[in-house]
C-alpha atoms as a PDB file:
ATOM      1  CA  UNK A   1      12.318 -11.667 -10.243  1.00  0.00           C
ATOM      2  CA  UNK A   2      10.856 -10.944 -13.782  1.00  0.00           C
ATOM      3  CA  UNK A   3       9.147  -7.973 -15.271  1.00  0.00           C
ATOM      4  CA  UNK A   4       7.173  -7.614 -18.064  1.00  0.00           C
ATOM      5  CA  UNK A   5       8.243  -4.315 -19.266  1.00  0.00           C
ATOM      6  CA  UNK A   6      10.764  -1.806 -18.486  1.00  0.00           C
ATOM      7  CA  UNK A   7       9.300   1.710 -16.190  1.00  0.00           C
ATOM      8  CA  UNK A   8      10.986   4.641 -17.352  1.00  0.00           C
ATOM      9  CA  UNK A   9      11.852   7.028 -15.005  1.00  0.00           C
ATOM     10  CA  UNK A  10      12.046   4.136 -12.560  1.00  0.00           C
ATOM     11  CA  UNK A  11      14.915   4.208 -10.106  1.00  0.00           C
ATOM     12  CA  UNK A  12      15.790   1.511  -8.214  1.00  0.00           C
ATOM     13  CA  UNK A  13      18.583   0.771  -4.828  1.00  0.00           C
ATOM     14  CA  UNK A  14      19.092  -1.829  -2.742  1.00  0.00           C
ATOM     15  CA  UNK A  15      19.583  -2.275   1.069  1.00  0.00           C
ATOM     16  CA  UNK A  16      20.955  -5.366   2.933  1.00  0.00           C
ATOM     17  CA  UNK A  17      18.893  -5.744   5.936  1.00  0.00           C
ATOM     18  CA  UNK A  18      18.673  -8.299   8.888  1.00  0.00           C
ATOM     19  CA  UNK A  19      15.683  -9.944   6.810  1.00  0.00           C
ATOM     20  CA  UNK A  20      17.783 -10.328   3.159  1.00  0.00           C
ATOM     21  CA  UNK A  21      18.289  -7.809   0.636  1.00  0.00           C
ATOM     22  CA  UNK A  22      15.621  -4.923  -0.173  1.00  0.00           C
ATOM     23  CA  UNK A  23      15.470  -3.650  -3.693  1.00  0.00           C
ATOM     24  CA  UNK A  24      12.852  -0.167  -3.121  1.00  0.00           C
ATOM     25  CA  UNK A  25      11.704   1.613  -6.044  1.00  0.00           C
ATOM     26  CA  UNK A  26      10.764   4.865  -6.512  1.00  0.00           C
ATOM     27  CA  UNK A  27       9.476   7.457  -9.421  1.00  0.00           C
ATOM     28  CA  UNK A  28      10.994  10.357  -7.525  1.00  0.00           C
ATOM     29  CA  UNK A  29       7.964  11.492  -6.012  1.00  0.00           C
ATOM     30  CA  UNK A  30       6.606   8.523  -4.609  1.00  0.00           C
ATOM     31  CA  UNK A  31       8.224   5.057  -3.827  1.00  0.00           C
ATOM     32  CA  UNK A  32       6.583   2.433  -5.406  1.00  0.00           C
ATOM     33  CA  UNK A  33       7.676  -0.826  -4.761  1.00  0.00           C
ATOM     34  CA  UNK A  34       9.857  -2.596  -2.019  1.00  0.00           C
ATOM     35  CA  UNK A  35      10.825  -6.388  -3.045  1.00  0.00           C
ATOM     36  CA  UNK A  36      13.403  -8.773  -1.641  1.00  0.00           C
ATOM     37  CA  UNK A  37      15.482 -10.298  -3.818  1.00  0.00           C
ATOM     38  CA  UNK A  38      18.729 -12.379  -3.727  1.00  0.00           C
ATOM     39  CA  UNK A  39      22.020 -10.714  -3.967  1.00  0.00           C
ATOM     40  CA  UNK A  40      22.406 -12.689  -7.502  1.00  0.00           C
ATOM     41  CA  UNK A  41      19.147 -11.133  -8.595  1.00  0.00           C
ATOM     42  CA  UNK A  42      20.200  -7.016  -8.437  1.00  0.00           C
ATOM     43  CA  UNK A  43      21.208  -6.029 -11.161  1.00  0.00           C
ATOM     44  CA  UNK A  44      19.001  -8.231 -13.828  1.00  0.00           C
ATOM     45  CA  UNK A  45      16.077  -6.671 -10.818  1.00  0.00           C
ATOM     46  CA  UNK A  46      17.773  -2.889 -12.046  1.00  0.00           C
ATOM     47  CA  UNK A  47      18.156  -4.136 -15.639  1.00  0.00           C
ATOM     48  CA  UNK A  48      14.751  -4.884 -15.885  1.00  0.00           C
ATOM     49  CA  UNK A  49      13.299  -1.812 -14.655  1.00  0.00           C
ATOM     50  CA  UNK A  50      15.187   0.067 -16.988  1.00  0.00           C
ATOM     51  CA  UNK A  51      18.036   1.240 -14.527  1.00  0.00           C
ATOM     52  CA  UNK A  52      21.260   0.328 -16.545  1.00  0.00           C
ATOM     53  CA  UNK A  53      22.669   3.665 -15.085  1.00  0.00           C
ATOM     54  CA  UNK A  54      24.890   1.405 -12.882  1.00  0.00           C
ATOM     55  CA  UNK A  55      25.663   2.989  -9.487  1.00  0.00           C
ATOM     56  CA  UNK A  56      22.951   3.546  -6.980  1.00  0.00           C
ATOM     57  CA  UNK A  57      19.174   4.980  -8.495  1.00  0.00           C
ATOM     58  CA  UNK A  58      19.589   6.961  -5.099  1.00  0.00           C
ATOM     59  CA  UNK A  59      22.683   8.730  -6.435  1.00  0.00           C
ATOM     60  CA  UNK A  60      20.236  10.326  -8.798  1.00  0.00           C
ATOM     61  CA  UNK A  61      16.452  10.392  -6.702  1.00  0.00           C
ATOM     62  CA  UNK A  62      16.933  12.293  -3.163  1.00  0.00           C
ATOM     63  CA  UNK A  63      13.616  10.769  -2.496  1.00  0.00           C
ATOM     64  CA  UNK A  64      14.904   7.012  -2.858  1.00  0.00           C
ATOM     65  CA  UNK A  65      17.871   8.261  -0.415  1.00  0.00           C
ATOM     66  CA  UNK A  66      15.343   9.041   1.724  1.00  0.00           C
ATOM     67  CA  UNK A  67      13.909   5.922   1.853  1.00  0.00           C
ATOM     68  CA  UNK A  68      16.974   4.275   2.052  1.00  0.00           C
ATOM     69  CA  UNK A  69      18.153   6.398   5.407  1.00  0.00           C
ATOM     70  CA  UNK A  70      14.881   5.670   7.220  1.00  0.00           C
ATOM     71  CA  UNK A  71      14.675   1.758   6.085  1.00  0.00           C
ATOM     72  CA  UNK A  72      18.286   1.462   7.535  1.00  0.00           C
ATOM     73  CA  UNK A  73      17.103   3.275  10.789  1.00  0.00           C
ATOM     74  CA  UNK A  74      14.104   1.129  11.121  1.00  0.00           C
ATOM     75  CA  UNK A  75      16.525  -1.944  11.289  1.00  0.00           C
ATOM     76  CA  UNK A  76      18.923  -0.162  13.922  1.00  0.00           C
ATOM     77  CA  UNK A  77      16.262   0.542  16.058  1.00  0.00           C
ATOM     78  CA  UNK A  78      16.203   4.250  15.443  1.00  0.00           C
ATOM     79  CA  UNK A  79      12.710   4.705  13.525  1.00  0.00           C
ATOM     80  CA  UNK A  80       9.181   3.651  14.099  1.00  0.00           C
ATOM     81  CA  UNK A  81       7.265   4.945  11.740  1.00  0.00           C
ATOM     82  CA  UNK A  82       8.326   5.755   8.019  1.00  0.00           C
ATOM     83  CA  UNK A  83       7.553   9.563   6.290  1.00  0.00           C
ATOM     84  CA  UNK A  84       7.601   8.667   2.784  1.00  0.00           C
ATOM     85  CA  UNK A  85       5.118   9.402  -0.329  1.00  0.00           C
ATOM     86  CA  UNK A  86       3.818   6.044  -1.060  1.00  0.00           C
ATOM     87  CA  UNK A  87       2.501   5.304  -4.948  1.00  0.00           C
ATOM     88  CA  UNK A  88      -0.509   2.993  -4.600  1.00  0.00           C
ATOM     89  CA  UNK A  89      -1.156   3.084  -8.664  1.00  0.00           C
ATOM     90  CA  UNK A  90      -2.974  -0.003 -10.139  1.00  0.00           C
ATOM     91  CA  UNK A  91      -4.636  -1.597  -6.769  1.00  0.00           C
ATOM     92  CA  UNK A  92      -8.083  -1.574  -6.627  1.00  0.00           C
ATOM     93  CA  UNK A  93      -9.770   1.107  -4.104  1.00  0.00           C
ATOM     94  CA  UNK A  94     -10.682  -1.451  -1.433  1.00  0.00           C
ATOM     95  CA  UNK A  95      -7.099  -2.609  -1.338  1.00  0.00           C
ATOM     96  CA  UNK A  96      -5.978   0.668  -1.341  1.00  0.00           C
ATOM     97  CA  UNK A  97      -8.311   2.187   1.264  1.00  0.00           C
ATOM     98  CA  UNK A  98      -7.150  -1.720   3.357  1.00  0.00           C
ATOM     99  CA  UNK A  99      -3.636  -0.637   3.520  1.00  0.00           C
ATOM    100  CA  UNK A 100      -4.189   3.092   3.899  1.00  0.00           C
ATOM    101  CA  UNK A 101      -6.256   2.163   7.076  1.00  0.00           C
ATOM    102  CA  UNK A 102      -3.678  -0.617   8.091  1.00  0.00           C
ATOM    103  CA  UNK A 103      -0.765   2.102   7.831  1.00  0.00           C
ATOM    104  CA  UNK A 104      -2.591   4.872   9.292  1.00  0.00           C
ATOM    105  CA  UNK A 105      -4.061   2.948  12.496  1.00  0.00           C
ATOM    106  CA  UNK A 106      -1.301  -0.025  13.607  1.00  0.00           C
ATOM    107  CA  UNK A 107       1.874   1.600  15.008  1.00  0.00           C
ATOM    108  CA  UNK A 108       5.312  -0.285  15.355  1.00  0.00           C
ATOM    109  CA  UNK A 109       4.872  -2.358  17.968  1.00  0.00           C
ATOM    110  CA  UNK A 110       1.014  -3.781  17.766  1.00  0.00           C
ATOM    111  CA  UNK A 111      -0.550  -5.837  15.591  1.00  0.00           C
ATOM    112  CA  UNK A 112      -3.869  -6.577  14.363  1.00  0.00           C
ATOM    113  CA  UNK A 113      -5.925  -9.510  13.407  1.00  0.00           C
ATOM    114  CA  UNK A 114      -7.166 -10.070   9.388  1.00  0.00           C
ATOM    115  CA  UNK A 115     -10.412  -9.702  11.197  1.00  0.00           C
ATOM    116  CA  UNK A 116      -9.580  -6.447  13.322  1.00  0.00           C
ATOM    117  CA  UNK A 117      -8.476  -5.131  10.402  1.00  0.00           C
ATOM    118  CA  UNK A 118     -11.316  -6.103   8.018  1.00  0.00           C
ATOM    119  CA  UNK A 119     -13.719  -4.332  10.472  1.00  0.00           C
ATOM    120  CA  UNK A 120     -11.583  -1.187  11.173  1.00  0.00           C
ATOM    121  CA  UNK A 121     -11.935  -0.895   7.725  1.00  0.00           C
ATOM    122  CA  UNK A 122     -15.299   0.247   7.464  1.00  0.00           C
ATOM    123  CA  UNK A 123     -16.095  -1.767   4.211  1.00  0.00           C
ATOM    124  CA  UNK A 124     -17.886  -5.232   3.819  1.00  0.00           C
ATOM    125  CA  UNK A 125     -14.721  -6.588   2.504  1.00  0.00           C
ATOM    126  CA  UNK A 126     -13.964 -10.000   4.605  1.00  0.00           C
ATOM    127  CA  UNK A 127     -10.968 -10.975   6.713  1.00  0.00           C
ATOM    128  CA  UNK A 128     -10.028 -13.720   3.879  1.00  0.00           C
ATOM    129  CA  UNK A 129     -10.217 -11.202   1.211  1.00  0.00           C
ATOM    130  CA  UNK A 130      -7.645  -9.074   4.410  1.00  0.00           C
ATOM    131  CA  UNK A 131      -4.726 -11.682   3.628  1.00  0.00           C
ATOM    132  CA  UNK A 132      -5.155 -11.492  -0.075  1.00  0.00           C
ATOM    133  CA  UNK A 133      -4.968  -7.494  -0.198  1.00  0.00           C
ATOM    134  CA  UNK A 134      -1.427  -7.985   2.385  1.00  0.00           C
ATOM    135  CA  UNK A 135      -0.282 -10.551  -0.285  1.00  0.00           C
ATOM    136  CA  UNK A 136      -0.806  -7.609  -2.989  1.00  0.00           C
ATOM    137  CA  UNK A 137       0.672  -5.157  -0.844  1.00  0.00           C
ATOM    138  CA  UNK A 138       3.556  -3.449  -3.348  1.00  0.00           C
ATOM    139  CA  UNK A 139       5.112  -2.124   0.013  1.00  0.00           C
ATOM    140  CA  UNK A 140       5.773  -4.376   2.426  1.00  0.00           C
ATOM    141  CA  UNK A 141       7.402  -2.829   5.950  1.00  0.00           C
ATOM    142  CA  UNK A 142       6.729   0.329   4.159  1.00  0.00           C
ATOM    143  CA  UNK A 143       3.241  -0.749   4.529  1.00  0.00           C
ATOM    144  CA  UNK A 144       3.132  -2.728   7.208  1.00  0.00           C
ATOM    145  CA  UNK A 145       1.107  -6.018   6.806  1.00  0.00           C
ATOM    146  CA  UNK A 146       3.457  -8.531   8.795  1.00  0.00           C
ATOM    147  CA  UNK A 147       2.245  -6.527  11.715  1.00  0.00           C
ATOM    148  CA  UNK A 148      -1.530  -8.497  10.699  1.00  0.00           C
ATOM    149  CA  UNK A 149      -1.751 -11.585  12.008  1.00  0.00           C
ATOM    150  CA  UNK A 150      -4.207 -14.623  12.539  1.00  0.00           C
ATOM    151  CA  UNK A 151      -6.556 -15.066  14.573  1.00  0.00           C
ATOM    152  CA  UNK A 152      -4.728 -18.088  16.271  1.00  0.00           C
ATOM    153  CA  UNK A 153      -1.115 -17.332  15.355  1.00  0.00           C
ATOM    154  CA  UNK A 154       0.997 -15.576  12.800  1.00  0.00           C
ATOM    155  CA  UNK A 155      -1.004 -16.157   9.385  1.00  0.00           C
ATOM    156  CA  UNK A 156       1.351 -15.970   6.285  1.00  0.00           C
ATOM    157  CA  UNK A 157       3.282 -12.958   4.555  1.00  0.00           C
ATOM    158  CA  UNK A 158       4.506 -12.899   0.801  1.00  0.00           C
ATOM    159  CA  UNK A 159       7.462 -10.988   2.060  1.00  0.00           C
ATOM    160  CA  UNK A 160      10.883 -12.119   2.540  1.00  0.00           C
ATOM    161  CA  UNK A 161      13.502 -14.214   0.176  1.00  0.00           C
ATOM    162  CA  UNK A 162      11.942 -17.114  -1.286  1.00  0.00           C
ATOM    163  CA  UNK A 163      10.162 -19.671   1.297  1.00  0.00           C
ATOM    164  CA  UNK A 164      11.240 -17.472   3.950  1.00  0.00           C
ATOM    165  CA  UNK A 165       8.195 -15.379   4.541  1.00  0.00           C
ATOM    166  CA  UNK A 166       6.656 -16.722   7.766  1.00  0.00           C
ATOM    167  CA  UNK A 167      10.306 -16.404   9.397  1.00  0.00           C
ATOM    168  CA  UNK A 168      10.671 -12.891   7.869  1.00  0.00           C
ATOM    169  CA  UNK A 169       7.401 -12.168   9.733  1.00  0.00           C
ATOM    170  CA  UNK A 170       8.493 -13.617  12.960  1.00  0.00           C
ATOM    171  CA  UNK A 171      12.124 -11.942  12.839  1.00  0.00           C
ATOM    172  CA  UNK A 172       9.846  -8.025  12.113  1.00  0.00           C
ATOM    173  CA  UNK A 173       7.042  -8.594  14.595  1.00  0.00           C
ATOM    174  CA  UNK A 174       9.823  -9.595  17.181  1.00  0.00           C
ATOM    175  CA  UNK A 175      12.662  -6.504  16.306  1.00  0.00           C
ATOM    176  CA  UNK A 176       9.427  -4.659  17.020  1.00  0.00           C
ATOM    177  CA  UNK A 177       8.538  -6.470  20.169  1.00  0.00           C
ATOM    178  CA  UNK A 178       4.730  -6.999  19.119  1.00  0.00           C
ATOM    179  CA  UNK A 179       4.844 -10.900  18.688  1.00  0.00           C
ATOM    180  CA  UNK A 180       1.366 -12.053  19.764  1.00  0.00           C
ATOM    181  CA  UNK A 181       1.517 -14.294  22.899  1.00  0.00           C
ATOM    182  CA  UNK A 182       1.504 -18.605  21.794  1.00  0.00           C
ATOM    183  CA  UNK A 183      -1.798 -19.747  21.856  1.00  0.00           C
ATOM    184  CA  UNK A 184      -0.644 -22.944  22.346  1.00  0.00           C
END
């Protein structure tokens, strides 16, 4: 992972998960940014963000804790739906107003098609330009675009270690029992 620049007041914690290691970031009164990363990538990911604190950032951010509680409860099967302030800063309105929709209107379990979703929407944006504002998505299973899927099967995701996003997708939609019937 690289960064061009340090965020002050940045704090940063990381949560192994059935789907790799989740580094979430938060400014204390919003969370900001969940990434994976590899174990060997923490604490250059921390250094970089200007978190040379050591220790956990949610030792020092009750809202990161938070976040950290109801990830963990999401993977044991315990939580649906997340209750967190999310910071959308620096995406464009029509991606923001894509995955405020997406968030708001596809519960655990379903999913939704690029072109379900483009349409829910409201906006002329198209399905294409759908998969390009999941692939921006600073929040992934916070906001939750592996639950948007093709048309005619699973689509891609930008989440998950590297080259593992389609199977990070498939291992999510299927903990949440919402894996779209084979087509084939």
């Amino acid at each position: 992972m690289t960064q061009s620049r340090p965020e002050t007041g940045l704090h940063r914690a990381s949560l192994a998960s059935p789907v790799g290691t989740l580094l979430l970031s938060s400014t204390g009164t919003a969370i900001v940014r969940v990434e994976w990363v590899d174990d060997s990538d923490l604490g250059a990911a921390q250094t970089a963000a200007g978190d040379t604190s050591g220790g956990s950032g949610a030792d020092r951010d009750p809202l990161l804790a938070e976040a950290l509680g109801q990830v963990g409860a999401y993977f044991d099967g315990r939580l649906g739906e997340f209750d967190l302030p999310l910071g959308l800063d620096g995406l464009s309105a029509s991606a923001t107003t894509v995955l405020t929709v997406l968030t708001d209107t596809v519960p655990f379990g379903d999913t939704i098609t690029y072109g379900e979703l483009a349409a829910r929407t409201g906006t002329a944006i198209p399905a294409r330009a759908i998969g390009t504002i999941m692939g921006l998505n600073p929040l992934p299973l916070l906001i939750p675009c592996h639950r948007v899927v093709a048309g005619d099967g699973l689509g891609g995701y930008s989440g998950g270690r590297r080259g593992e996003g389609l199977e990070t997708k498939r291992r999510l939609l299927e903990m949440e029992g919402a894996l779209p019937n084979p087509l084939f």
